[in-house]
PDB file of N, CA and C in Angstrom:
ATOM      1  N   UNK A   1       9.815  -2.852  19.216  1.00  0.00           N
ATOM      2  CA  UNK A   1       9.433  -3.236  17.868  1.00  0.00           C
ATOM      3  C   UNK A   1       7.961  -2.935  17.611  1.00  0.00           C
ATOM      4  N   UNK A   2       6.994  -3.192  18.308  1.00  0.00           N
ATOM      5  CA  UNK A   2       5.604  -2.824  18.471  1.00  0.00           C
ATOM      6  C   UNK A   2       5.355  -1.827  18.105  1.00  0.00           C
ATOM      7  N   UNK A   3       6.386  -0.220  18.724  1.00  0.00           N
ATOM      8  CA  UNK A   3       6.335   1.019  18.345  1.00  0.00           C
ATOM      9  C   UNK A   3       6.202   1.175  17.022  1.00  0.00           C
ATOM     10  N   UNK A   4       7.287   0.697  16.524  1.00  0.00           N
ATOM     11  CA  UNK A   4       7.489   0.824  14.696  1.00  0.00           C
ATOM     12  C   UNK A   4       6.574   0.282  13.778  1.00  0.00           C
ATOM     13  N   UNK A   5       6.129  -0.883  14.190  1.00  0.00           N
ATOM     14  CA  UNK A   5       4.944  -1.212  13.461  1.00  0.00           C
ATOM     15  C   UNK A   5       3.629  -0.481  13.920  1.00  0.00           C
ATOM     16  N   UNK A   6       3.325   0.431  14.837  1.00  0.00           N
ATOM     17  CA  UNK A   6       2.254   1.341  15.154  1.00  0.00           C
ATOM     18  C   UNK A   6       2.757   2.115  14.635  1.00  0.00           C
ATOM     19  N   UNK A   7       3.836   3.237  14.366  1.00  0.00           N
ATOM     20  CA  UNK A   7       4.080   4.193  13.120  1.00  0.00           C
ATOM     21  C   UNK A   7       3.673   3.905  12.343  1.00  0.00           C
ATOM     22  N   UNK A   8       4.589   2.935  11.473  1.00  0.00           N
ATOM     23  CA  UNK A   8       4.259   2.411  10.518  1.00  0.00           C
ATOM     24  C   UNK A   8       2.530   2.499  10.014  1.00  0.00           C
ATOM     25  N   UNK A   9       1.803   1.680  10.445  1.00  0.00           N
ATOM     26  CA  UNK A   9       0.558   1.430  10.685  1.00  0.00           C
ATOM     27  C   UNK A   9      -0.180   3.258  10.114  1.00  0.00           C
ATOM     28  N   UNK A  10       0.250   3.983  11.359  1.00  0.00           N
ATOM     29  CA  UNK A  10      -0.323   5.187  11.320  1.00  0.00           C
ATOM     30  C   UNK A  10      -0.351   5.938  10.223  1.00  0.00           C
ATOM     31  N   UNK A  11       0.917   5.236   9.453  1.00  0.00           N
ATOM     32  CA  UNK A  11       1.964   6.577   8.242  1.00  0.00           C
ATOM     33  C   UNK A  11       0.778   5.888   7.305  1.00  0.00           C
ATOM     34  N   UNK A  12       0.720   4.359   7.331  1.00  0.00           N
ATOM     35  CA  UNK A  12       0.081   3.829   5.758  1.00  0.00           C
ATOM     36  C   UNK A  12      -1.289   4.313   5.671  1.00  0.00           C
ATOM     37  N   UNK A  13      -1.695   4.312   7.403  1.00  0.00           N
ATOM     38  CA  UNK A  13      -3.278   4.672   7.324  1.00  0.00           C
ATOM     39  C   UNK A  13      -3.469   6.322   6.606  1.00  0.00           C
ATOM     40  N   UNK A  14      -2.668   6.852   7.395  1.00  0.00           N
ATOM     41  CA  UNK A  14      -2.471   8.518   7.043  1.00  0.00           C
ATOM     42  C   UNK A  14      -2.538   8.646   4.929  1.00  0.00           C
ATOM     43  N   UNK A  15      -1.845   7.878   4.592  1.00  0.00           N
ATOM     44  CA  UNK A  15      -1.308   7.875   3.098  1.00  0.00           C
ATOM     45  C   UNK A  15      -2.495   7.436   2.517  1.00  0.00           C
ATOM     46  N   UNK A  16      -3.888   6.469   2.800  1.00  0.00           N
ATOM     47  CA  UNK A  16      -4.478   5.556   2.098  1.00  0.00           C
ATOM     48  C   UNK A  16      -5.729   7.015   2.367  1.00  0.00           C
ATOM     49  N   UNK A  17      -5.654   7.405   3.546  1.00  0.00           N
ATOM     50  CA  UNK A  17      -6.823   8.605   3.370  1.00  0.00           C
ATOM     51  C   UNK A  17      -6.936   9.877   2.526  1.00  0.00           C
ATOM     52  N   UNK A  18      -5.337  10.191   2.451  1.00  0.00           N
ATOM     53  CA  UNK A  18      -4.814  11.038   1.619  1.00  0.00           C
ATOM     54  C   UNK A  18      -5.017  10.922   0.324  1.00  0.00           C
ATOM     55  N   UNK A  19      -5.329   9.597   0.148  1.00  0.00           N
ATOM     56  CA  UNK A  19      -4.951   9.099  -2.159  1.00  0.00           C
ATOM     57  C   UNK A  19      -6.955   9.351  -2.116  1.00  0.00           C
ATOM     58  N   UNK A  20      -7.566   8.623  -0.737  1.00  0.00           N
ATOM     59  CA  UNK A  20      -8.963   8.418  -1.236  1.00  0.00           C
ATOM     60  C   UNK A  20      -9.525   9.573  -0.916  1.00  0.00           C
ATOM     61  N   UNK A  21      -9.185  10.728  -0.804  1.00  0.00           N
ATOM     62  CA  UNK A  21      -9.460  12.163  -0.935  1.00  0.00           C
ATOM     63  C   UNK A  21      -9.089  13.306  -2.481  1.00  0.00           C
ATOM     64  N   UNK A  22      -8.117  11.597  -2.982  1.00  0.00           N
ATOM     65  CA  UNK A  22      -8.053  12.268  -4.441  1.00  0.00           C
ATOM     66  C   UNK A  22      -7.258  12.959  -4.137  1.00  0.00           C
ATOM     67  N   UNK A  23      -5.876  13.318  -3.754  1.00  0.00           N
ATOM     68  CA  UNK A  23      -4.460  14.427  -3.370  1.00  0.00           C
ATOM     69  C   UNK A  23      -3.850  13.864  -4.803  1.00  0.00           C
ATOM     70  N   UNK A  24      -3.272  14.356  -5.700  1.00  0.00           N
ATOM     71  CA  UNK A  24      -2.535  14.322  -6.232  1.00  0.00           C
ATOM     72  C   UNK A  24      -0.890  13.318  -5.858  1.00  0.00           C
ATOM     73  N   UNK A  25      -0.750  12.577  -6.728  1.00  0.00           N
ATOM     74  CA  UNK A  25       0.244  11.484  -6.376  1.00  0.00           C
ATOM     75  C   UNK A  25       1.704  12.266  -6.218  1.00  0.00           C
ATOM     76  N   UNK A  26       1.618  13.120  -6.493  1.00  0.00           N
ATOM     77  CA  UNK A  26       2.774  14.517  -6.520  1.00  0.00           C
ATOM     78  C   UNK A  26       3.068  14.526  -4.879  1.00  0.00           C
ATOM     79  N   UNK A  27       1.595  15.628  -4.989  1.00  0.00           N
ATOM     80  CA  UNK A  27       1.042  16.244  -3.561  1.00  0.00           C
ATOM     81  C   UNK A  27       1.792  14.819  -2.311  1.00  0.00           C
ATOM     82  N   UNK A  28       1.004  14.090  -2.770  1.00  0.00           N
ATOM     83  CA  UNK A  28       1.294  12.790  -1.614  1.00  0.00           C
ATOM     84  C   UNK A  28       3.040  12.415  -1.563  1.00  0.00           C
ATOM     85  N   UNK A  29       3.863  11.987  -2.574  1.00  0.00           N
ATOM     86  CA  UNK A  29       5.100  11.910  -2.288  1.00  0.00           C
ATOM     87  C   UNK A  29       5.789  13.032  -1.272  1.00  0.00           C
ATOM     88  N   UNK A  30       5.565  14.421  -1.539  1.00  0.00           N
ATOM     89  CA  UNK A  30       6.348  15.392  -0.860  1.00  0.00           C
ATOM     90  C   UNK A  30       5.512  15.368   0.628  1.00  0.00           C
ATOM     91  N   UNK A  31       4.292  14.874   0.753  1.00  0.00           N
ATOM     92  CA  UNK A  31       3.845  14.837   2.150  1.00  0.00           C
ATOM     93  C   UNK A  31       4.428  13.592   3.060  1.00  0.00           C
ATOM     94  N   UNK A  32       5.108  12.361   1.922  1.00  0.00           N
ATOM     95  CA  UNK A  32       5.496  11.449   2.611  1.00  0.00           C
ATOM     96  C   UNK A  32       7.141  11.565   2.883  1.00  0.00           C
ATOM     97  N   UNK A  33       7.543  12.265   2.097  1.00  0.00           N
ATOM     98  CA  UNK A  33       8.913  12.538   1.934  1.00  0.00           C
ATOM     99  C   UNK A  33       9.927  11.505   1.183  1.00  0.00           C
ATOM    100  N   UNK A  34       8.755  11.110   0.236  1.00  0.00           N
ATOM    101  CA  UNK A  34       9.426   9.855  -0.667  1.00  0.00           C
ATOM    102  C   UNK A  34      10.499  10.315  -1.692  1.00  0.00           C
ATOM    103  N   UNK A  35      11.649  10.349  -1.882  1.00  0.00           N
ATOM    104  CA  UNK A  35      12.630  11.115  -2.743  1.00  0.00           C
ATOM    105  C   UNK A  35      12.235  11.105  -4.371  1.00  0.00           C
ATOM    106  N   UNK A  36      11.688   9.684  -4.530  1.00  0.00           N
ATOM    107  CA  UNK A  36      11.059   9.446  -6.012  1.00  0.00           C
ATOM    108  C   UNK A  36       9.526   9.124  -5.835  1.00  0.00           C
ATOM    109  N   UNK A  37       8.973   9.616  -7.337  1.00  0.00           N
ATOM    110  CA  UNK A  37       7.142   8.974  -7.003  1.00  0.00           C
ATOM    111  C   UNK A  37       7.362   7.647  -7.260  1.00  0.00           C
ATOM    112  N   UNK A  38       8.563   6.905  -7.888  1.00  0.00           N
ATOM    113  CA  UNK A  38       8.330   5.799  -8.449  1.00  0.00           C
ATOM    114  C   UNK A  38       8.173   4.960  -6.706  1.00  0.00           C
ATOM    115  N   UNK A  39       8.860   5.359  -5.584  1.00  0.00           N
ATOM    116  CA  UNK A  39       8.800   5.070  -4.575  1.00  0.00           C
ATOM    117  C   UNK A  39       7.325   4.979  -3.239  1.00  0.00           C
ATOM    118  N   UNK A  40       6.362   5.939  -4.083  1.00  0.00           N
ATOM    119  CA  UNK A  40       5.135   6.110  -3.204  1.00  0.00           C
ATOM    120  C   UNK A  40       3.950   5.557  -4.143  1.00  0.00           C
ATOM    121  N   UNK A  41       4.095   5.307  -5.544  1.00  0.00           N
ATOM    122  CA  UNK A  41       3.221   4.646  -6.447  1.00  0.00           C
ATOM    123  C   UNK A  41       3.443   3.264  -5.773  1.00  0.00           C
ATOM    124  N   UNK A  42       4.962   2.625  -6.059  1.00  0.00           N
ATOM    125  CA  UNK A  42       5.387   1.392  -5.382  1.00  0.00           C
ATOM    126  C   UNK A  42       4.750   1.068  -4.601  1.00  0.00           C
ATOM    127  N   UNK A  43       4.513   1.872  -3.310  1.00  0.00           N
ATOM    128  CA  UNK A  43       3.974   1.658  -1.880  1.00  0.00           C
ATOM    129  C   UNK A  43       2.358   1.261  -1.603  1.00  0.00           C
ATOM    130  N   UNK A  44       2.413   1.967  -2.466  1.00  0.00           N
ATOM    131  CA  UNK A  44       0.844   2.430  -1.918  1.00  0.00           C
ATOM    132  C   UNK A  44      -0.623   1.983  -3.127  1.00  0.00           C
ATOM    133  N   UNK A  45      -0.064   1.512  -4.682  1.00  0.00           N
ATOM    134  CA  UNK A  45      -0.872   1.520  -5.301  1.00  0.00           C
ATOM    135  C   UNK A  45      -1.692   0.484  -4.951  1.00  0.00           C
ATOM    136  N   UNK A  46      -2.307  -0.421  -4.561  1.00  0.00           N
ATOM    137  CA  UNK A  46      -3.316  -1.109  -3.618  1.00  0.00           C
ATOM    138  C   UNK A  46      -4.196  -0.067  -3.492  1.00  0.00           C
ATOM    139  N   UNK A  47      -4.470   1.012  -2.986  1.00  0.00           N
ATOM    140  CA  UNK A  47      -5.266   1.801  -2.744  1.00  0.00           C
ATOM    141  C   UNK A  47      -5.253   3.131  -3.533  1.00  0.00           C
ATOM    142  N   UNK A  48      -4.666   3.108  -4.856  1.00  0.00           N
ATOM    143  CA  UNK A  48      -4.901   4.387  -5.961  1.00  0.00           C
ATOM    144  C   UNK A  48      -5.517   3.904  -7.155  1.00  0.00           C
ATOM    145  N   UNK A  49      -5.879   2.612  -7.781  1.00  0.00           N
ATOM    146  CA  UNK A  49      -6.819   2.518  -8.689  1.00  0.00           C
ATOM    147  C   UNK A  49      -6.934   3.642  -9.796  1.00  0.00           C
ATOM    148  N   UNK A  50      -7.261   4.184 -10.527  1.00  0.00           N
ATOM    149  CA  UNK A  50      -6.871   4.981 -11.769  1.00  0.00           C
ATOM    150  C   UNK A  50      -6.362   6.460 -11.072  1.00  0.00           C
ATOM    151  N   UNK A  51      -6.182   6.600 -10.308  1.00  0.00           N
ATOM    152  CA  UNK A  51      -5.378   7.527 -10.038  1.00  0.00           C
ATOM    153  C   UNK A  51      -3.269   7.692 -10.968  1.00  0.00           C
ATOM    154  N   UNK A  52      -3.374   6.784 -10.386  1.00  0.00           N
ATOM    155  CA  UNK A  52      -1.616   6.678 -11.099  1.00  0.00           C
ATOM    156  C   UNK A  52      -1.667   7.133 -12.526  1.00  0.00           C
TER     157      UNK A  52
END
């Protein structure tokens, strides 16, 4: 279980560097492999601020 929450961990860290580099919320879904954006806005907006 430890494992998955260190993925985990890695994927959100990976995603929060990605938005504060300014990637396009597009760009970022197909890097996360989120099927919808409504699914990676969901996730992640905590750390996109006028980006969305």
């Amino acid at each position: 279980m430890e494992s998955i929450k260190f993925s985990h961990g890695l994927r959100k860290m990976y995603t929060i560097n990605i938005f504060e580099k300014n990637i396009p919320s597009k760009t970022v879904q197909v890097l996360m492999g989120h099927p919808y954006i409504t699914i990676t806005l969901n996730l992640y907006t905590e750390v996109m601020g006028n980006q969305k």
